[in-house]
N, C-alpha and C. Protein backbone atom coordinates (compact mmCIF):
# COMPACT_ATOMS: atom_id res chain seq x y z
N UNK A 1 -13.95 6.39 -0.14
CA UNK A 1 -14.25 5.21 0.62
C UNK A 1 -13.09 4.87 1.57
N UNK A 2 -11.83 5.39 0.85
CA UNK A 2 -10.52 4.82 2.22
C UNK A 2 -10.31 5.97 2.56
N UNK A 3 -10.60 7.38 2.14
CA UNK A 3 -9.73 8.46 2.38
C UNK A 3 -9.27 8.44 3.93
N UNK A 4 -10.44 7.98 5.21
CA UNK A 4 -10.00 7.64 5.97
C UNK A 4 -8.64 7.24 6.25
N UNK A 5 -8.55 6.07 5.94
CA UNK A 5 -7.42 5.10 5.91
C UNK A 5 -6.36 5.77 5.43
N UNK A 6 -6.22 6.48 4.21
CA UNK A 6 -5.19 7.00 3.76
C UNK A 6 -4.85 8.28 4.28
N UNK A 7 -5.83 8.77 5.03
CA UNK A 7 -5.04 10.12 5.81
C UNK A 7 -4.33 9.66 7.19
N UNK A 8 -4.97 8.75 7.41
CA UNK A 8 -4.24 8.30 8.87
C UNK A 8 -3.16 7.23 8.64
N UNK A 9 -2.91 6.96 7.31
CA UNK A 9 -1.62 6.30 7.04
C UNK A 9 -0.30 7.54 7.31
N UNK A 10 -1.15 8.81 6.00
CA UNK A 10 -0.56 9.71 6.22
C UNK A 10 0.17 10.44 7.54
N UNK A 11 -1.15 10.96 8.05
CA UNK A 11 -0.63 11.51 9.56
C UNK A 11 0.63 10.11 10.00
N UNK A 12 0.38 9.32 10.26
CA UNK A 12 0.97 8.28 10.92
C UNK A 12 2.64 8.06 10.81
N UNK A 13 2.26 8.38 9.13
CA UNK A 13 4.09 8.28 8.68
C UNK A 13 4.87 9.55 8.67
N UNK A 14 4.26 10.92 9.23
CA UNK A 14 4.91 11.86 9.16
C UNK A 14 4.75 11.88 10.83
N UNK A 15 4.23 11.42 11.67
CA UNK A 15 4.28 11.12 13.12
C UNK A 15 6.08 10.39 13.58
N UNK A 16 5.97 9.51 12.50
CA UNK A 16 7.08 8.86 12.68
C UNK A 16 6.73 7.95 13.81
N UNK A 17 5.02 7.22 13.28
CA UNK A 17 5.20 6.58 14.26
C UNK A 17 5.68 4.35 13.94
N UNK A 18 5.70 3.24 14.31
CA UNK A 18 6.29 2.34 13.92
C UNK A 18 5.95 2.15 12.75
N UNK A 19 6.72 1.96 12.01
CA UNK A 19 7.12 1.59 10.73
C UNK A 19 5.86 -0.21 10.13
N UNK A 20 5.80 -1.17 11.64
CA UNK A 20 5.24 -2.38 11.61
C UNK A 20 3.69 -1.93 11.41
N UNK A 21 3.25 -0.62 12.37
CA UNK A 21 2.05 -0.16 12.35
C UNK A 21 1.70 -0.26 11.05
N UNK A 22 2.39 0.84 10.56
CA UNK A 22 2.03 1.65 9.69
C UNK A 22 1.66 0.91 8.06
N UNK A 23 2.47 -0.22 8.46
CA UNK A 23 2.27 -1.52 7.28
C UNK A 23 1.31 -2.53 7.47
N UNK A 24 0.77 -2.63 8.49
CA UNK A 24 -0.38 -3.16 8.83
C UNK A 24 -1.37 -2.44 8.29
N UNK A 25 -1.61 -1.12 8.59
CA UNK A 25 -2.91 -0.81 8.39
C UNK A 25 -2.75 -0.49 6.96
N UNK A 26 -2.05 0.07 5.81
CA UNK A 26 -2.03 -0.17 4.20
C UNK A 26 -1.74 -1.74 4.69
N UNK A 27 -1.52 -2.78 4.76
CA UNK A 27 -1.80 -4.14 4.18
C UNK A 27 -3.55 -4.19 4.47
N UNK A 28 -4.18 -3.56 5.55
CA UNK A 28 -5.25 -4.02 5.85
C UNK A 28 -6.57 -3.22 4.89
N UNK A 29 -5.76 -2.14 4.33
CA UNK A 29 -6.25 -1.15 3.64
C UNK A 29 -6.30 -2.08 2.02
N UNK A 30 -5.45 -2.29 1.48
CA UNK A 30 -5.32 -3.57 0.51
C UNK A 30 -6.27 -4.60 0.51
N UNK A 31 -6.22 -5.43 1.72
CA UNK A 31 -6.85 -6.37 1.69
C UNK A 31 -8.63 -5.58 1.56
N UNK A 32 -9.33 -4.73 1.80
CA UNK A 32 -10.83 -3.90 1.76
C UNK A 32 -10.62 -4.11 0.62
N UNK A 33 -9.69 -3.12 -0.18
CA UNK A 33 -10.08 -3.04 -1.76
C UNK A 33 -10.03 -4.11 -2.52
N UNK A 34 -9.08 -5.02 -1.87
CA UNK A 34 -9.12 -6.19 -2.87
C UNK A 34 -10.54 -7.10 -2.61
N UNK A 35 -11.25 -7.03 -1.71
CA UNK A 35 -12.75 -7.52 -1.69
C UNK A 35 -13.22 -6.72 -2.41
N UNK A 36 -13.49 -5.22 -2.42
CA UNK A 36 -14.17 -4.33 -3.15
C UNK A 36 -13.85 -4.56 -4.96
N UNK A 37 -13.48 -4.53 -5.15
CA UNK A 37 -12.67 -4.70 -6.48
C UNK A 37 -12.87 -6.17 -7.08
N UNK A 38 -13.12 -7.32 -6.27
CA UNK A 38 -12.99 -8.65 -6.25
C UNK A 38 -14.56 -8.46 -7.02
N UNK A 39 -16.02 -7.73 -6.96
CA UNK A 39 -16.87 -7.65 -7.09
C UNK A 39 -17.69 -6.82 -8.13
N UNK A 40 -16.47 -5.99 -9.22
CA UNK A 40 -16.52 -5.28 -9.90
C UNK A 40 -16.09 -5.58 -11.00
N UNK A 41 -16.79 -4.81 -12.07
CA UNK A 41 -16.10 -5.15 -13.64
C UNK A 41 -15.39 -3.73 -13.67
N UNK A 42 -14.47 -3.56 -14.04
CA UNK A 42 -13.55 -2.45 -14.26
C UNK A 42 -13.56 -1.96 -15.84
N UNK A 43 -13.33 -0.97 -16.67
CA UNK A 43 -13.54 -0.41 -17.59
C UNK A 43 -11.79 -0.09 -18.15
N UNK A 44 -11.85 0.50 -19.45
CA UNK A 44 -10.22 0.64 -19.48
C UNK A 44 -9.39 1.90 -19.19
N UNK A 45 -10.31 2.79 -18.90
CA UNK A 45 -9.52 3.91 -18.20
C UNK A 45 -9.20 2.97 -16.97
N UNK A 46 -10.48 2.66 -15.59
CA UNK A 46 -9.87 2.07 -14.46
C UNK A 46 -8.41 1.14 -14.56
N UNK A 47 -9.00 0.55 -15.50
CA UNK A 47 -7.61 -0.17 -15.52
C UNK A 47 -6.21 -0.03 -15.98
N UNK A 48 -6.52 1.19 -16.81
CA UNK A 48 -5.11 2.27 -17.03
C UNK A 48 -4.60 3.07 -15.68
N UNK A 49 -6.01 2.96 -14.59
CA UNK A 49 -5.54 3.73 -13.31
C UNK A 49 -4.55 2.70 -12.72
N UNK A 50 -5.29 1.15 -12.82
CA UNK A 50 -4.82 0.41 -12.08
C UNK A 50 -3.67 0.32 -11.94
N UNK A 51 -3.34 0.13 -13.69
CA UNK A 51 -1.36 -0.03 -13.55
C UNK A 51 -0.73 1.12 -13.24
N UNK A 52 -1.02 2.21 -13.34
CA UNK A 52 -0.07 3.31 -13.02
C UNK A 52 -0.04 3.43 -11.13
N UNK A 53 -1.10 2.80 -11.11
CA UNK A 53 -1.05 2.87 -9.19
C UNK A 53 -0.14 1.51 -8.61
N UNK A 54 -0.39 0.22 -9.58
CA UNK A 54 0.61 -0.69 -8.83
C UNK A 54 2.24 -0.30 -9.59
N UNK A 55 2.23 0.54 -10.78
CA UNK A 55 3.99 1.04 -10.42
C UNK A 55 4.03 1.89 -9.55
N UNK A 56 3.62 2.94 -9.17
CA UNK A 56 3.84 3.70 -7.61
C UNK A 56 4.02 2.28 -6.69
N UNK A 57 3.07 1.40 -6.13
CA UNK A 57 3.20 1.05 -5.75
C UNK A 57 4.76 -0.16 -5.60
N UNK A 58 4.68 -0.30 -6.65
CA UNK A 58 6.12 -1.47 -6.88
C UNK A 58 7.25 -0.35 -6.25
N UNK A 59 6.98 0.43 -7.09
CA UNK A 59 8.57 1.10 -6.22
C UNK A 59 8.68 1.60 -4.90
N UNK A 60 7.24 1.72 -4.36
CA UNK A 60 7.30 1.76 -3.44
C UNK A 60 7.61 0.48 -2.44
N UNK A 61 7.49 -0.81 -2.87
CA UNK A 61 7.78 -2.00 -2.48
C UNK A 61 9.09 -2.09 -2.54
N UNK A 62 9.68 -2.05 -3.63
CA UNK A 62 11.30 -1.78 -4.06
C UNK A 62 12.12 -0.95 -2.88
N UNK A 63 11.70 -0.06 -2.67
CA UNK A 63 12.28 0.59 -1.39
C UNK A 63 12.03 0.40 -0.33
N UNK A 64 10.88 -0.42 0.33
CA UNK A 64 10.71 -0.95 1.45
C UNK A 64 11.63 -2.19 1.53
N UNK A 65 11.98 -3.09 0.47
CA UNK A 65 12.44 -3.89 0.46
C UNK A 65 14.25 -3.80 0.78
N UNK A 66 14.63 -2.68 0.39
CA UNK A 66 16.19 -2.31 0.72
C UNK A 66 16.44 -1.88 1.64
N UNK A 67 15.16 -1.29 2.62
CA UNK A 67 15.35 -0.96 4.06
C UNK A 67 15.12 -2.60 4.84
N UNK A 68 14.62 -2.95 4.60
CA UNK A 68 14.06 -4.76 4.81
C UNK A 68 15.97 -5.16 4.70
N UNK A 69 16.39 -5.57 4.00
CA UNK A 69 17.57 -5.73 3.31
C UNK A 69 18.96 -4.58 4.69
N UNK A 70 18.70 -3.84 4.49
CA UNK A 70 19.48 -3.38 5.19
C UNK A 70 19.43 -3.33 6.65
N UNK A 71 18.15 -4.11 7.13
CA UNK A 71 18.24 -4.22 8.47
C UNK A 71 18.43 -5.39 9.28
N UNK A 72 19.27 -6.08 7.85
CA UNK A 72 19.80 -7.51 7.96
C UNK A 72 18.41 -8.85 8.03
N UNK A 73 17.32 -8.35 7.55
CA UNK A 73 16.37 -9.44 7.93
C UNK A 73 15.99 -10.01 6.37
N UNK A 74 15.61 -11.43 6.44
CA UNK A 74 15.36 -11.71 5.04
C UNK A 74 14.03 -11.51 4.65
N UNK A 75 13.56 -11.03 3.42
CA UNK A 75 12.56 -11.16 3.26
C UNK A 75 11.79 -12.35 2.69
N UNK A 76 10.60 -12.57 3.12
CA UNK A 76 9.68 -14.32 3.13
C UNK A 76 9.15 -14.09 1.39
């Protein structure tokens, strides 16, 4: 349903192209699933997927956040 989205995140970040882009469209990619998901009962494998995808994700936040940090800007 996103593979779209997630290959052209892909292509995008090995383009090297803006960094602002490229967080727009995964925030906008987020915001789909979180409607999609908003409408579903989830089971406990899914939801064993879930957490192992928001720790990828956290650390992936974690490191956006020290480049955030190191480019002297605060984060909100």
């Amino acid at each position: 349903m996103y593979k779209n989205n997630i290959e052209f995140i892909i292509n995008s970040t090995n383009k090297d192209e803006p960094m602002y882009g490229i967080i727009a469209l995964v925030s906008d990619t987020l915001e789909s699933m979180k409607a999609d998901i908003a409408s579903q009962r989830v089971d406990e494998d899914q939801k064993k997927a879930f957490r192992s995808a928001m720790k990828d994700m956290i650390s992936g936040l974690i490191k956006l956040n020290g480049i955030v940090e190191g480019m002297g800007q605060r984060v909100r």
